[in-house]
PDB file of N, CA and C in Angstrom:
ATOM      1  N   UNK A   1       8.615  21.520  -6.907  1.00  0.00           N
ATOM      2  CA  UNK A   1       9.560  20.997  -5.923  1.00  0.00           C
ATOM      3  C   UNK A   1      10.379  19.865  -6.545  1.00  0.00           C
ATOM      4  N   UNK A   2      11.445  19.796  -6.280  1.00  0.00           N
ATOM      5  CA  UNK A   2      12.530  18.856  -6.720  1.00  0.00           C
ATOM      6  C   UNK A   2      12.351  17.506  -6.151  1.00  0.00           C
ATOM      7  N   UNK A   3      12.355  16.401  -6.524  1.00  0.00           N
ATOM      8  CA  UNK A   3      12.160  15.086  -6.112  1.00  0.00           C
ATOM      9  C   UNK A   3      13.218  14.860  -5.260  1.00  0.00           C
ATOM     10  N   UNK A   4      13.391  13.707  -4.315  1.00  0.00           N
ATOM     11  CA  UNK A   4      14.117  13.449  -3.502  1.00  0.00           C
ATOM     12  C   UNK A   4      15.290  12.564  -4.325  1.00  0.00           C
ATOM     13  N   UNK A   5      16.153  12.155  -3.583  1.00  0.00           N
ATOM     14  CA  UNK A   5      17.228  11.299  -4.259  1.00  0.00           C
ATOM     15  C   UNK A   5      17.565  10.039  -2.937  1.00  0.00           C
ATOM     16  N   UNK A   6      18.266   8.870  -3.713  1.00  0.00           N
ATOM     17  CA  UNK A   6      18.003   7.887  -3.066  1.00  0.00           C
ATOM     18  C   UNK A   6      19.508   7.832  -2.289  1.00  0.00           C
ATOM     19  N   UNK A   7      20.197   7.176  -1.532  1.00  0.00           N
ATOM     20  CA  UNK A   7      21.344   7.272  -1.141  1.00  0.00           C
ATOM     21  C   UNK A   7      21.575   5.915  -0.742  1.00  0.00           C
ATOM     22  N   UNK A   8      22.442   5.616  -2.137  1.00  0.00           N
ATOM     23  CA  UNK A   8      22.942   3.953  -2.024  1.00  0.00           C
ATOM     24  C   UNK A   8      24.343   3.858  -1.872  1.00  0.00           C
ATOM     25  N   UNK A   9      24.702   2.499  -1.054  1.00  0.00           N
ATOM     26  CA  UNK A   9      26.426   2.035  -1.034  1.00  0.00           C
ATOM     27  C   UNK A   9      25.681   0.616  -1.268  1.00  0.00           C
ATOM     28  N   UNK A  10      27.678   0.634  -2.645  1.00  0.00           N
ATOM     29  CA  UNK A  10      27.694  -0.692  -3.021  1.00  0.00           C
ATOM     30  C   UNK A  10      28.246  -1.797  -2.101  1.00  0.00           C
ATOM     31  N   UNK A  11      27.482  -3.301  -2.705  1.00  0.00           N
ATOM     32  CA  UNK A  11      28.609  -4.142  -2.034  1.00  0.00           C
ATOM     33  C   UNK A  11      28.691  -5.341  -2.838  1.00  0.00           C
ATOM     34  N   UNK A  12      29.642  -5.444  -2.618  1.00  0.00           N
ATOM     35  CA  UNK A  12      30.764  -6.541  -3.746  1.00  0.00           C
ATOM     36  C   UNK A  12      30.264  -8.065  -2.964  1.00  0.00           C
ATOM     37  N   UNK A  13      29.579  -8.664  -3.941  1.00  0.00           N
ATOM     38  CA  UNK A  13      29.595 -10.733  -3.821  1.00  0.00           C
ATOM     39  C   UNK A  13      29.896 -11.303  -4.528  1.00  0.00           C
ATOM     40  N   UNK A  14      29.827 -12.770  -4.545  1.00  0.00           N
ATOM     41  CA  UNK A  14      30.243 -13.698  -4.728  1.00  0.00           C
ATOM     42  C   UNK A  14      28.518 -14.126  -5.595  1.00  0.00           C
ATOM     43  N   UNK A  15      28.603 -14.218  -6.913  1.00  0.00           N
ATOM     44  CA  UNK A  15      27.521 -15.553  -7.032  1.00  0.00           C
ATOM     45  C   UNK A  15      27.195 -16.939  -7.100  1.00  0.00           C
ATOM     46  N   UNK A  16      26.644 -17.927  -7.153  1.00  0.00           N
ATOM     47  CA  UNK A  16      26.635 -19.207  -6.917  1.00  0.00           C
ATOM     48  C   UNK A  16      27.667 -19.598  -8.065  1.00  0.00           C
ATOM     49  N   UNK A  17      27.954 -18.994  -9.306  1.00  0.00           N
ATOM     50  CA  UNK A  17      28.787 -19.377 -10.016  1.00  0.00           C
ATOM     51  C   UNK A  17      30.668 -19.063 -10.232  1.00  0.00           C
ATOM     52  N   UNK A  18      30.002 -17.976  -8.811  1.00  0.00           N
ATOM     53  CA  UNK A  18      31.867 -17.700  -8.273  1.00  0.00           C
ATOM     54  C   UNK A  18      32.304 -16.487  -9.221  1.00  0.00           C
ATOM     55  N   UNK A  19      31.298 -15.841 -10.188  1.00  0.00           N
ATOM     56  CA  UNK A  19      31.012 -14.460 -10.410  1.00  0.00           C
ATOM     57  C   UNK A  19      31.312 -13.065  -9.321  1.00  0.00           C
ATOM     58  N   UNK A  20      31.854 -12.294  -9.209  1.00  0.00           N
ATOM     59  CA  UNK A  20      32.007 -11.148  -8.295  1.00  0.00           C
ATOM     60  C   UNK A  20      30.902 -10.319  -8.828  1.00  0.00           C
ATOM     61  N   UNK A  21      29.834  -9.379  -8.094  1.00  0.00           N
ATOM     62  CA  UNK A  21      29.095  -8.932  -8.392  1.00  0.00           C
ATOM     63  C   UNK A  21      28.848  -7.791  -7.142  1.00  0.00           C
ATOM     64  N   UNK A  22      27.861  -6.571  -8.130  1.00  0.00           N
ATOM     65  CA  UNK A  22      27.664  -5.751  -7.253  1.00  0.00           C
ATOM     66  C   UNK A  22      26.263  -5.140  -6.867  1.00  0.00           C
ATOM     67  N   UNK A  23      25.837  -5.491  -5.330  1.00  0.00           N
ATOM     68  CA  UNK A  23      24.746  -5.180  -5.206  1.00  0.00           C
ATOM     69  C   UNK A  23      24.544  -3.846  -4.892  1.00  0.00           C
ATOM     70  N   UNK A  24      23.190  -2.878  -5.351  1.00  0.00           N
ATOM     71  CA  UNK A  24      23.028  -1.835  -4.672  1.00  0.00           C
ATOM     72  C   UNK A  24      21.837  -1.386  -3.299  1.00  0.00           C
ATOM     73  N   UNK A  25      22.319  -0.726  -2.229  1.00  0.00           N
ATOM     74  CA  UNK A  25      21.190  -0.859  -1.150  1.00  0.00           C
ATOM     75  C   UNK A  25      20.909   0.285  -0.711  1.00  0.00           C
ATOM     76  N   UNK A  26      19.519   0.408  -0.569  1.00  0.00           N
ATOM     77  CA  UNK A  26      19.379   1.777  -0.688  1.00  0.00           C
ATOM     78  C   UNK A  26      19.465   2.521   1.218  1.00  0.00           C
ATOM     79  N   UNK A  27      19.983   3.213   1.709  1.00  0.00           N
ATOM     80  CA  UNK A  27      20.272   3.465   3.019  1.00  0.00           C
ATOM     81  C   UNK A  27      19.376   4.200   3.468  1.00  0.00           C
ATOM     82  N   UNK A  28      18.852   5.826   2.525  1.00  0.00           N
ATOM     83  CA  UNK A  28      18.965   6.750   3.012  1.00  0.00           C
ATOM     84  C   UNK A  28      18.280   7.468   2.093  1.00  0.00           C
ATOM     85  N   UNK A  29      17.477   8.493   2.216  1.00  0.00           N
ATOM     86  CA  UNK A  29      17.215   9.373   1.124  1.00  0.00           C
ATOM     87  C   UNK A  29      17.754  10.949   1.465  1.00  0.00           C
ATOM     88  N   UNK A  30      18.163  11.784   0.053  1.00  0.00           N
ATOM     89  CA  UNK A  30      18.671  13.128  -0.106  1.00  0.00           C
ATOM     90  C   UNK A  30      17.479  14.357  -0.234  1.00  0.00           C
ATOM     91  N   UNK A  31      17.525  15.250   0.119  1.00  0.00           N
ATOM     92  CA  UNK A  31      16.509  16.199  -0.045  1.00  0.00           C
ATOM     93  C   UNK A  31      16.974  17.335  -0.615  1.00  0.00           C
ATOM     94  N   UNK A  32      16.992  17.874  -1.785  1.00  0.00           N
ATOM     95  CA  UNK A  32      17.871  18.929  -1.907  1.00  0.00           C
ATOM     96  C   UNK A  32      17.208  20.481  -1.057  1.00  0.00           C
ATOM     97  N   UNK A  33      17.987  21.181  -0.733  1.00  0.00           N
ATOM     98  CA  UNK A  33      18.013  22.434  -0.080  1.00  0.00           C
ATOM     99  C   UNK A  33      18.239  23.860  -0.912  1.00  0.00           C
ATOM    100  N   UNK A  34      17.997  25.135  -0.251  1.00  0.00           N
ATOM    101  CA  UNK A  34      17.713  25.807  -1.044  1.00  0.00           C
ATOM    102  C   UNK A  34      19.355  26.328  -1.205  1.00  0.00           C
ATOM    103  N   UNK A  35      20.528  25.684  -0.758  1.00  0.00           N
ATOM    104  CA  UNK A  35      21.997  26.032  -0.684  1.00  0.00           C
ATOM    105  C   UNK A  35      22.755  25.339  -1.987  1.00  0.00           C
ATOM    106  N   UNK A  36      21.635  24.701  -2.709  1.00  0.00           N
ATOM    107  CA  UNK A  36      22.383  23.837  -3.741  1.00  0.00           C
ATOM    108  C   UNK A  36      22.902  22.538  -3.144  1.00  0.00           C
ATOM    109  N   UNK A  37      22.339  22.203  -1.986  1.00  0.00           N
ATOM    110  CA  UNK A  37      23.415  21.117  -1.169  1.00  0.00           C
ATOM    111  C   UNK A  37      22.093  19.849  -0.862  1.00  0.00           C
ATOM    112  N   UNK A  38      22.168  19.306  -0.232  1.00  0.00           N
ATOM    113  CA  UNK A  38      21.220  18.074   0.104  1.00  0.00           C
ATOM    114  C   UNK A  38      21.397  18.379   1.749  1.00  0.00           C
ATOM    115  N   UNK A  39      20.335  17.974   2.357  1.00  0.00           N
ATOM    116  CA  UNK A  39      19.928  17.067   3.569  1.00  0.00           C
ATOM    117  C   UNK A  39      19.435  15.846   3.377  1.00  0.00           C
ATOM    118  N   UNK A  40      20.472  15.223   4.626  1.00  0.00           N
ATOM    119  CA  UNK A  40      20.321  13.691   3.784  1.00  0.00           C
ATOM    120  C   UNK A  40      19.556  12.898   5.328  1.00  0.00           C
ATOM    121  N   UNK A  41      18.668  12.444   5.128  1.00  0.00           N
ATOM    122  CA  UNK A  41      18.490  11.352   6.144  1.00  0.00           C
ATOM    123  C   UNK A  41      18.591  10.162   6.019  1.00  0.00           C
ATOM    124  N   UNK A  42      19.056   9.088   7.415  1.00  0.00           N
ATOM    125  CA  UNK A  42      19.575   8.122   7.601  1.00  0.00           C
ATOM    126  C   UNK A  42      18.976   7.803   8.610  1.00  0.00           C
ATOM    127  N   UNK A  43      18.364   6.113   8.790  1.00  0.00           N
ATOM    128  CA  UNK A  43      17.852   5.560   9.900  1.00  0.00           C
ATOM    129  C   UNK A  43      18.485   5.077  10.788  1.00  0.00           C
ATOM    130  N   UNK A  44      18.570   5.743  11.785  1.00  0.00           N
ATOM    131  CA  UNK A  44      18.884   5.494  13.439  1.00  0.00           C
ATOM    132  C   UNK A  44      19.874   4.225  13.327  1.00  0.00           C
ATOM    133  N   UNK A  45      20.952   4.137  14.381  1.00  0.00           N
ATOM    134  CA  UNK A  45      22.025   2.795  13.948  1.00  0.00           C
ATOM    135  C   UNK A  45      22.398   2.462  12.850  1.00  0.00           C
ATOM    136  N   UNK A  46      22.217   2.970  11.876  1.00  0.00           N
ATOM    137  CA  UNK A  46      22.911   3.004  10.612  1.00  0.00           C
ATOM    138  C   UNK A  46      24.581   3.263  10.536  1.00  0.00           C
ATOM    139  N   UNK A  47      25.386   2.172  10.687  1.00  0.00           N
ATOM    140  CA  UNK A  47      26.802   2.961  10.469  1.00  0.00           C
ATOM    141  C   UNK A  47      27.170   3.131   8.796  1.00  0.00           C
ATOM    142  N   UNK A  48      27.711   4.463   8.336  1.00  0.00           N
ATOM    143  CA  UNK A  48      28.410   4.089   6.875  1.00  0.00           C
ATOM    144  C   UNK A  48      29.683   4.748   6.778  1.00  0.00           C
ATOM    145  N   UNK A  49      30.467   3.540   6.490  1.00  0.00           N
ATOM    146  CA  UNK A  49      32.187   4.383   6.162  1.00  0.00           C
ATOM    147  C   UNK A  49      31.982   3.653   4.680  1.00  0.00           C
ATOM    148  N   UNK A  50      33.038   4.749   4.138  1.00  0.00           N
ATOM    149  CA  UNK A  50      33.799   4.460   2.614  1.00  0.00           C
ATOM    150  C   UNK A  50      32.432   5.797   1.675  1.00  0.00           C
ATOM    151  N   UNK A  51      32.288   4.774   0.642  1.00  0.00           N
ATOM    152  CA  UNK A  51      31.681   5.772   0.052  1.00  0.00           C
ATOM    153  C   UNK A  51      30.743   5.259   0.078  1.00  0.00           C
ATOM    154  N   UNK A  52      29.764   6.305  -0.521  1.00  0.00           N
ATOM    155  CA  UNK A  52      27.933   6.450  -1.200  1.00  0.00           C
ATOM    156  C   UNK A  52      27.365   6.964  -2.110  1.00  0.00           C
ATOM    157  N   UNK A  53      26.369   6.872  -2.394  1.00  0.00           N
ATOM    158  CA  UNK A  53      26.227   7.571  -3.962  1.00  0.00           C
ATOM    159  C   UNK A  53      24.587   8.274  -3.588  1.00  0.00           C
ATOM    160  N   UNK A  54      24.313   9.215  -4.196  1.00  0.00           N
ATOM    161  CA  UNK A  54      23.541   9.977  -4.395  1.00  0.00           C
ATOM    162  C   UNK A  54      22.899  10.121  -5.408  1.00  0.00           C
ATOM    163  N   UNK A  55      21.446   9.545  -6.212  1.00  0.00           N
ATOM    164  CA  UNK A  55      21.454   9.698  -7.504  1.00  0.00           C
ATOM    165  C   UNK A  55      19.255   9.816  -6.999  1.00  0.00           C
ATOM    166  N   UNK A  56      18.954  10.605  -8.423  1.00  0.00           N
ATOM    167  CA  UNK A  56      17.364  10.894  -8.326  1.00  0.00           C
ATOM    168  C   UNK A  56      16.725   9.372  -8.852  1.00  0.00           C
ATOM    169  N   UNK A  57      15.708   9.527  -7.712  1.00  0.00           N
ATOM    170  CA  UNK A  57      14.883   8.163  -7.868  1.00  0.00           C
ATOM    171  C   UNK A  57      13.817   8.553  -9.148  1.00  0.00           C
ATOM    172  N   UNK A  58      14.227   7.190  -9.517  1.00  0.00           N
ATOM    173  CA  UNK A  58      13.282   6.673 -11.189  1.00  0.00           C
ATOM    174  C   UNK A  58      12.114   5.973 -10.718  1.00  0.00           C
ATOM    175  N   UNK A  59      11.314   5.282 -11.763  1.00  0.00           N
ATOM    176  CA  UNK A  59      10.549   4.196 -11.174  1.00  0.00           C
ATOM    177  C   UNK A  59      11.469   2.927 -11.051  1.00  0.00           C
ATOM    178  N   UNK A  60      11.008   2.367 -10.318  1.00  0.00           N
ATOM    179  CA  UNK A  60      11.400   0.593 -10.156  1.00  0.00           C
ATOM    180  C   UNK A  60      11.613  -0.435 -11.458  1.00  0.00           C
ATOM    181  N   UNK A  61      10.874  -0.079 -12.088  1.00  0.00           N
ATOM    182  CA  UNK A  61      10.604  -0.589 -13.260  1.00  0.00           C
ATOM    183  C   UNK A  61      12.072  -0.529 -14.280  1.00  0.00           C
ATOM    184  N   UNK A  62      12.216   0.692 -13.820  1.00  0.00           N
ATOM    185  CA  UNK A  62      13.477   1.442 -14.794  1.00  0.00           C
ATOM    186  C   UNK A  62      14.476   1.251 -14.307  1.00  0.00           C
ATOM    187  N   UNK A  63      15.127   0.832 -13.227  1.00  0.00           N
ATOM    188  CA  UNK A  63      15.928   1.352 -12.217  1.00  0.00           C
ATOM    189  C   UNK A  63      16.898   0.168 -12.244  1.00  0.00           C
ATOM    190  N   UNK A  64      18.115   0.003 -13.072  1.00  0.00           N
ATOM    191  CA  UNK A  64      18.843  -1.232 -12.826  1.00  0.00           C
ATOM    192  C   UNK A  64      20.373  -0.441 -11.764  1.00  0.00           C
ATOM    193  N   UNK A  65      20.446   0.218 -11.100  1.00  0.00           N
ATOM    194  CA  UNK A  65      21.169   0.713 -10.066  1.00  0.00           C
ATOM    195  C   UNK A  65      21.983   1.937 -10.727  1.00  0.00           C
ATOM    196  N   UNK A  66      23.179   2.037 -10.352  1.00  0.00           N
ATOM    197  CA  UNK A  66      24.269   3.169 -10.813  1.00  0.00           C
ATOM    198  C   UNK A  66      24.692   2.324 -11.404  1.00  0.00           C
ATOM    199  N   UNK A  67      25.987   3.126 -12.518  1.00  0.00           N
ATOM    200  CA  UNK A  67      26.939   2.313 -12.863  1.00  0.00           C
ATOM    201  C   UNK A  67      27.923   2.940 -12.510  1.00  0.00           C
ATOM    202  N   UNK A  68      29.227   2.286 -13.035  1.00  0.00           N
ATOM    203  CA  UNK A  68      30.393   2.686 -12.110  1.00  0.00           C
ATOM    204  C   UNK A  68      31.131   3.423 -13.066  1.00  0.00           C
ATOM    205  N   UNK A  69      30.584   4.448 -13.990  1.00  0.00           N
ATOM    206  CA  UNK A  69      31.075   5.643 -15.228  1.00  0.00           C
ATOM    207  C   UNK A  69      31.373   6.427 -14.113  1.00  0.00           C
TER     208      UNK A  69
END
């Protein structure tokens, strides 16, 4: 069985040094299906406009977010 995938949107801050930076948060997880496509779940009151990203979960350890390639 195929591992799940995580479903993150970025968001753009400010750091204490006035740095712009980008955090990643994870919303939602992807399930892939047997259509080649994902089912994606999302927790209840969750609004998301713009975009999101879809990528297979690593360990934690490993995991310094997406990049923006």
């Amino acid at each position: 069985m195929t591992k799940p995938h995580n479903i993150l949107v970025a968001r753009e801050y400010t750091d204490g040094n006035g740095e712009v930076k980008t955090e990643w948060l994870r919303v939602g997880v992807a399930f892939p299906n047997k259509k080649d496509g994902f089912n994606c779940e999302l927790p209840a009151g969750i609004g998301l406009t713009g975009k999101f990203v879809i990528l297979p979960r690593i360990d934690r350890a490993e995991d310094d977010g997406p990049t923006d390639e």
